[in-house]
C-alpha atoms as a PDB file:
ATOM      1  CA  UNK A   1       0.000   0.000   0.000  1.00  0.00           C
ATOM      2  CA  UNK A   2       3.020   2.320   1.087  1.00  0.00           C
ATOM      3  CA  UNK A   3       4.394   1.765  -2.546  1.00  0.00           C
ATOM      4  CA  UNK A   4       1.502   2.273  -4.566  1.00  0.00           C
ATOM      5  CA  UNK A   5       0.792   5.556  -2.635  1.00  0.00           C
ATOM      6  CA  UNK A   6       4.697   6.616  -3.023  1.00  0.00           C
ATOM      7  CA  UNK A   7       4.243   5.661  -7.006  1.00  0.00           C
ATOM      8  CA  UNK A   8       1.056   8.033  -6.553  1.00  0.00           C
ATOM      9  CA  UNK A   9       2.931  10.684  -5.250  1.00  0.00           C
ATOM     10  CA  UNK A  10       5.786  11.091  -7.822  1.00  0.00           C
ATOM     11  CA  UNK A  11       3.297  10.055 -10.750  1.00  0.00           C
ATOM     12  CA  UNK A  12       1.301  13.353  -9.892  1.00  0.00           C
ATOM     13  CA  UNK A  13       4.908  15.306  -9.183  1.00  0.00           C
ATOM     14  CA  UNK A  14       5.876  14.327 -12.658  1.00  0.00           C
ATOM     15  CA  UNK A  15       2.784  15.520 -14.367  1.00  0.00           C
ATOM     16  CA  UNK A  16       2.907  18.634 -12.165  1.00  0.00           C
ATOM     17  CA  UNK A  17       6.286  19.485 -13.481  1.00  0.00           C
ATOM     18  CA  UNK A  18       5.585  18.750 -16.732  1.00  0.00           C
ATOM     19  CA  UNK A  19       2.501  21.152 -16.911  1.00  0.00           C
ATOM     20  CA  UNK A  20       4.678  23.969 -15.556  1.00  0.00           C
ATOM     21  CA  UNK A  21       7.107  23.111 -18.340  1.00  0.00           C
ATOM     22  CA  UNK A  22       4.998  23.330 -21.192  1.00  0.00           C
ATOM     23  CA  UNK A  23       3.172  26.577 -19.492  1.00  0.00           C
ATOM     24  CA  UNK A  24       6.744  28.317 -19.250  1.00  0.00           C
ATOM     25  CA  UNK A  25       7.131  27.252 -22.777  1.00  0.00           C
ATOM     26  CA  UNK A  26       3.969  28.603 -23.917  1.00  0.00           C
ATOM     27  CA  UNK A  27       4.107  31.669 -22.520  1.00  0.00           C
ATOM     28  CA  UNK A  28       6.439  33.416 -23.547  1.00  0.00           C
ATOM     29  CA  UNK A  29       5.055  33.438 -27.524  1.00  0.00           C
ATOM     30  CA  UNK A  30       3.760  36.915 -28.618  1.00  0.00           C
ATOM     31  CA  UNK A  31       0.536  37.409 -30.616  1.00  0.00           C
ATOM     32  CA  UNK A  32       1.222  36.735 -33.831  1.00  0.00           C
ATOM     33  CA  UNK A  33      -1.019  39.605 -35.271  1.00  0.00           C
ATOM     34  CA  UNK A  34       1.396  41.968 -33.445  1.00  0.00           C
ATOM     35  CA  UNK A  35       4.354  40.822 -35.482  1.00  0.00           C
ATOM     36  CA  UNK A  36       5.608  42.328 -38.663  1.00  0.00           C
ATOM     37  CA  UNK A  37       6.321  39.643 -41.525  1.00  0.00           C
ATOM     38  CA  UNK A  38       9.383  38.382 -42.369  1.00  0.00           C
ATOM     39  CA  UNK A  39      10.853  40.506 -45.709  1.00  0.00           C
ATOM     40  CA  UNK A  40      11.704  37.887 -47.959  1.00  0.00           C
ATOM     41  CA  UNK A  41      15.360  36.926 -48.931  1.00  0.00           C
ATOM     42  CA  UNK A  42      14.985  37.964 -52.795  1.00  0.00           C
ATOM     43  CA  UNK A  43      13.115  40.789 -54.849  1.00  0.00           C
ATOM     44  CA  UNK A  44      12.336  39.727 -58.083  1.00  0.00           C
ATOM     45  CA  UNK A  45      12.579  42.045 -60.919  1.00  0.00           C
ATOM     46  CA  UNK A  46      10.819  42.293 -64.630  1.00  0.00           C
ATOM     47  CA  UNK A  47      13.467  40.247 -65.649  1.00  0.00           C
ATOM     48  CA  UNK A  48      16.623  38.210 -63.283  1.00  0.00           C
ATOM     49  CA  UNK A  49      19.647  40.349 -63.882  1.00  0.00           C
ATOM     50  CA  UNK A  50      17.178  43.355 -62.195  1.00  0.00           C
ATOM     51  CA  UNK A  51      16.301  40.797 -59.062  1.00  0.00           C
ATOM     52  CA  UNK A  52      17.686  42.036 -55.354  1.00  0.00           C
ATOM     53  CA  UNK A  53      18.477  39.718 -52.565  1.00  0.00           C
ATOM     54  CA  UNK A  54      18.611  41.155 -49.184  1.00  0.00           C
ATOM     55  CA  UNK A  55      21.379  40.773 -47.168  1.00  0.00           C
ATOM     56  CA  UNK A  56      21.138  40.146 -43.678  1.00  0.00           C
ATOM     57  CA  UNK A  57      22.606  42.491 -40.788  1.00  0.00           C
ATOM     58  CA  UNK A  58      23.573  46.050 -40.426  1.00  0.00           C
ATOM     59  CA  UNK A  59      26.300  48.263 -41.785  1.00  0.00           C
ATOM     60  CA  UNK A  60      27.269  51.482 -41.571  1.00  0.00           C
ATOM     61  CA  UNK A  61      28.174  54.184 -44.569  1.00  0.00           C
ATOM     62  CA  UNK A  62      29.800  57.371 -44.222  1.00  0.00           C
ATOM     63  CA  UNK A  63      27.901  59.266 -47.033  1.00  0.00           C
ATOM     64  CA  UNK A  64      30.675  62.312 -46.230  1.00  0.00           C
ATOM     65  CA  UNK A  65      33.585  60.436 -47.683  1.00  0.00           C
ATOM     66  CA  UNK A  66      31.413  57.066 -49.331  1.00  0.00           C
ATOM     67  CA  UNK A  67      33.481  54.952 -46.726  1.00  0.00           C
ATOM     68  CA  UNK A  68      31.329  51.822 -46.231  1.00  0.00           C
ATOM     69  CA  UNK A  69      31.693  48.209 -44.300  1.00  0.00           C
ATOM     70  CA  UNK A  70      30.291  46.639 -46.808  1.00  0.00           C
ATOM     71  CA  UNK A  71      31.400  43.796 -48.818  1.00  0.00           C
ATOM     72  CA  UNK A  72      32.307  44.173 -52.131  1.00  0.00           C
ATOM     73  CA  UNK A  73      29.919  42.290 -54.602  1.00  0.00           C
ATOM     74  CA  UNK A  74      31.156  39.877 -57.010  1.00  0.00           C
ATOM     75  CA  UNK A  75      28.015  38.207 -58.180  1.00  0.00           C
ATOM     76  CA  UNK A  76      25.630  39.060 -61.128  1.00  0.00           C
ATOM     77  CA  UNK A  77      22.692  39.940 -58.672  1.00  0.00           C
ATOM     78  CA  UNK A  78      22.164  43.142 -57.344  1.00  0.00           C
ATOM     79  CA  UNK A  79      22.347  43.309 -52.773  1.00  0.00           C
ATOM     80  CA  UNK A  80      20.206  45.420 -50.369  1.00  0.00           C
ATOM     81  CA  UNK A  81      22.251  46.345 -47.552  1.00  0.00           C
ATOM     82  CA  UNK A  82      20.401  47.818 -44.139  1.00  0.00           C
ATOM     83  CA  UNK A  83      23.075  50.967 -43.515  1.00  0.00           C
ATOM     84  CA  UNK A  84      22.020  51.798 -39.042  1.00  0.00           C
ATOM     85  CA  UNK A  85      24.577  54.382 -38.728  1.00  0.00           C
ATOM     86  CA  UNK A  86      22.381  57.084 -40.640  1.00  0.00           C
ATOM     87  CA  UNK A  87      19.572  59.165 -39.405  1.00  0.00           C
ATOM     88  CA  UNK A  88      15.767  57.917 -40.913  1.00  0.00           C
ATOM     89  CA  UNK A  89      13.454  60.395 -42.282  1.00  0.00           C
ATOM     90  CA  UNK A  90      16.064  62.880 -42.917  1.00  0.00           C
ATOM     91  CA  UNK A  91      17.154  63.840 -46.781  1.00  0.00           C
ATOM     92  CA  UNK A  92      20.884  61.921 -47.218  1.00  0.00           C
ATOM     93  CA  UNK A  93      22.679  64.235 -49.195  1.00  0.00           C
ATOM     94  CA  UNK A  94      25.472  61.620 -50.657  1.00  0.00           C
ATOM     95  CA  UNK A  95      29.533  62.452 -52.136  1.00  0.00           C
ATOM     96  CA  UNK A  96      29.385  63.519 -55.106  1.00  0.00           C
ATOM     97  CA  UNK A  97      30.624  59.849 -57.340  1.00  0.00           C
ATOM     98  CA  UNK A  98      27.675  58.037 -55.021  1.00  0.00           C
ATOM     99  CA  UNK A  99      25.072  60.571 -56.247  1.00  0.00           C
ATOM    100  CA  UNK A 100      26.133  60.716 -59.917  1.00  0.00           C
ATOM    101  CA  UNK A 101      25.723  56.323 -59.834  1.00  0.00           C
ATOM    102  CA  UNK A 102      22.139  57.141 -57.816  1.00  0.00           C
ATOM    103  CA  UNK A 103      21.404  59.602 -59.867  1.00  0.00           C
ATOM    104  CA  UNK A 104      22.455  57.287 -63.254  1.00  0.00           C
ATOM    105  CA  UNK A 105      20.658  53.802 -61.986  1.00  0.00           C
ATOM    106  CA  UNK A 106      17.289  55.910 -61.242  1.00  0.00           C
ATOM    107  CA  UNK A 107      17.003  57.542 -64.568  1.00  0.00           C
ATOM    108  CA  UNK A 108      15.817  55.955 -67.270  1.00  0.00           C
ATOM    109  CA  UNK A 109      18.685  54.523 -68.547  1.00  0.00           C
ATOM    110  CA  UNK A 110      19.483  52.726 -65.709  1.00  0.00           C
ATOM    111  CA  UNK A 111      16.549  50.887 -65.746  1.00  0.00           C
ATOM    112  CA  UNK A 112      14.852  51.436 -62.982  1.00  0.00           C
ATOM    113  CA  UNK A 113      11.533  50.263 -63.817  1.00  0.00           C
ATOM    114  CA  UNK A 114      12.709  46.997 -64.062  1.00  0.00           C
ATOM    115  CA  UNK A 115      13.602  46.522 -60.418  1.00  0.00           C
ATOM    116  CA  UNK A 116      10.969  45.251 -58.444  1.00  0.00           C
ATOM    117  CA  UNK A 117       8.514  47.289 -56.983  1.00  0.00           C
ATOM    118  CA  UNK A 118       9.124  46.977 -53.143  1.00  0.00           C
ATOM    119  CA  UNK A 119      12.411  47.940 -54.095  1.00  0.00           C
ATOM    120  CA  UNK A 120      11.808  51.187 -56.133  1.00  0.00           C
ATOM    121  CA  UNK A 121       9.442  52.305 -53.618  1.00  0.00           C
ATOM    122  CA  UNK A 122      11.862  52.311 -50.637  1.00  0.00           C
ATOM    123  CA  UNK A 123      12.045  55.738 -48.722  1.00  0.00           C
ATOM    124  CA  UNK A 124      15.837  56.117 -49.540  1.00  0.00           C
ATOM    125  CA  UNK A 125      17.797  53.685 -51.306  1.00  0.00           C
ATOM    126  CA  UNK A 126      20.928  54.899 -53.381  1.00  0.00           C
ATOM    127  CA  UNK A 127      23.923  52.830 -54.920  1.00  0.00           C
ATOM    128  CA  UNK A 128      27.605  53.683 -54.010  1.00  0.00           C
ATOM    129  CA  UNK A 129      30.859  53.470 -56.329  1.00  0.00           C
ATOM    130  CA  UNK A 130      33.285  50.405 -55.695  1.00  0.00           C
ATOM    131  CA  UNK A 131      31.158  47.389 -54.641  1.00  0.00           C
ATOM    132  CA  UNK A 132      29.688  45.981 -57.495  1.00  0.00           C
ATOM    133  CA  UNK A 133      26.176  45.581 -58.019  1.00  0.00           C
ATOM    134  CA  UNK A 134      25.260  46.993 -54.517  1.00  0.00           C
ATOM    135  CA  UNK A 135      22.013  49.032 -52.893  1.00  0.00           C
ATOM    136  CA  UNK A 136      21.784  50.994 -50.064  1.00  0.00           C
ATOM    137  CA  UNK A 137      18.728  51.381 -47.652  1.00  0.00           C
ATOM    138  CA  UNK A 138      18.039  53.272 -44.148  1.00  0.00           C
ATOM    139  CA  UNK A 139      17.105  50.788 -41.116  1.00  0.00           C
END
């Protein structure tokens, strides 16, 4: 009798712990309406050579000087880098080379249509001379 009542005991011990587990586990998720959704990895433009894939992370850009800590890109596909060393909301006045390459990729000869549209519609986004096949964008 003295076992089964000891087997009792830790039985309901066991299942107690394992409810508080699984409410510690549970409770810590956020509503999922509150969260904003995941930007996806790649844009895709009117055609692939005008596709951007976003890189993950931070960097930051000295617009002064064009002095950046980003990688230079080798690849055939354009890269959105997240610059979090600049002011939002403010107007970015860029070096002179960095604006002339802005300047050239949104006219009409650069193509700019053909990126996609999430990308075109970006608050500030500007290219920068050196890197390749590289965009810039405000966190």
């Amino acid at each position: 009798m003295v076992e089964y009542t000891l087997l009792t005991l830790i039985a309901i011990g066991c299942f107690g712990m394992t409810m508080y587990c699984i409410s510690l586990l549970s409770g810590n998720q956020e509503s999922t309406d509150d969260q904003k959704p995941d930007e996806p990895h790649l844009y895709e433009g009117k055609t692939p050579q005008y596709d951007v894939e976003v890189e993950p992370g931070t960097y930051h850009y000295d617009p002064v000087t064009g002095k950046t800590d980003v990688p230079i890109d080798e690849f055939d596909l354009y890269m959105l880098y997240t610059i979090d060393n600049l002011p939002r909301g403010q107007k970015l006045k860029l070096n002179p080379t960095d604006q002339a390459l802005t300047d050239k990729l949104k006219s009409p000869a650069g193509h700019w249509d053909q990126f996609p549209p999430a990308v075109q519609h970006l608050p500030m986004v500007w290219t920068i001379g050196g890197h390749g096949l590289v965009l810039l964008r405000i966190k």
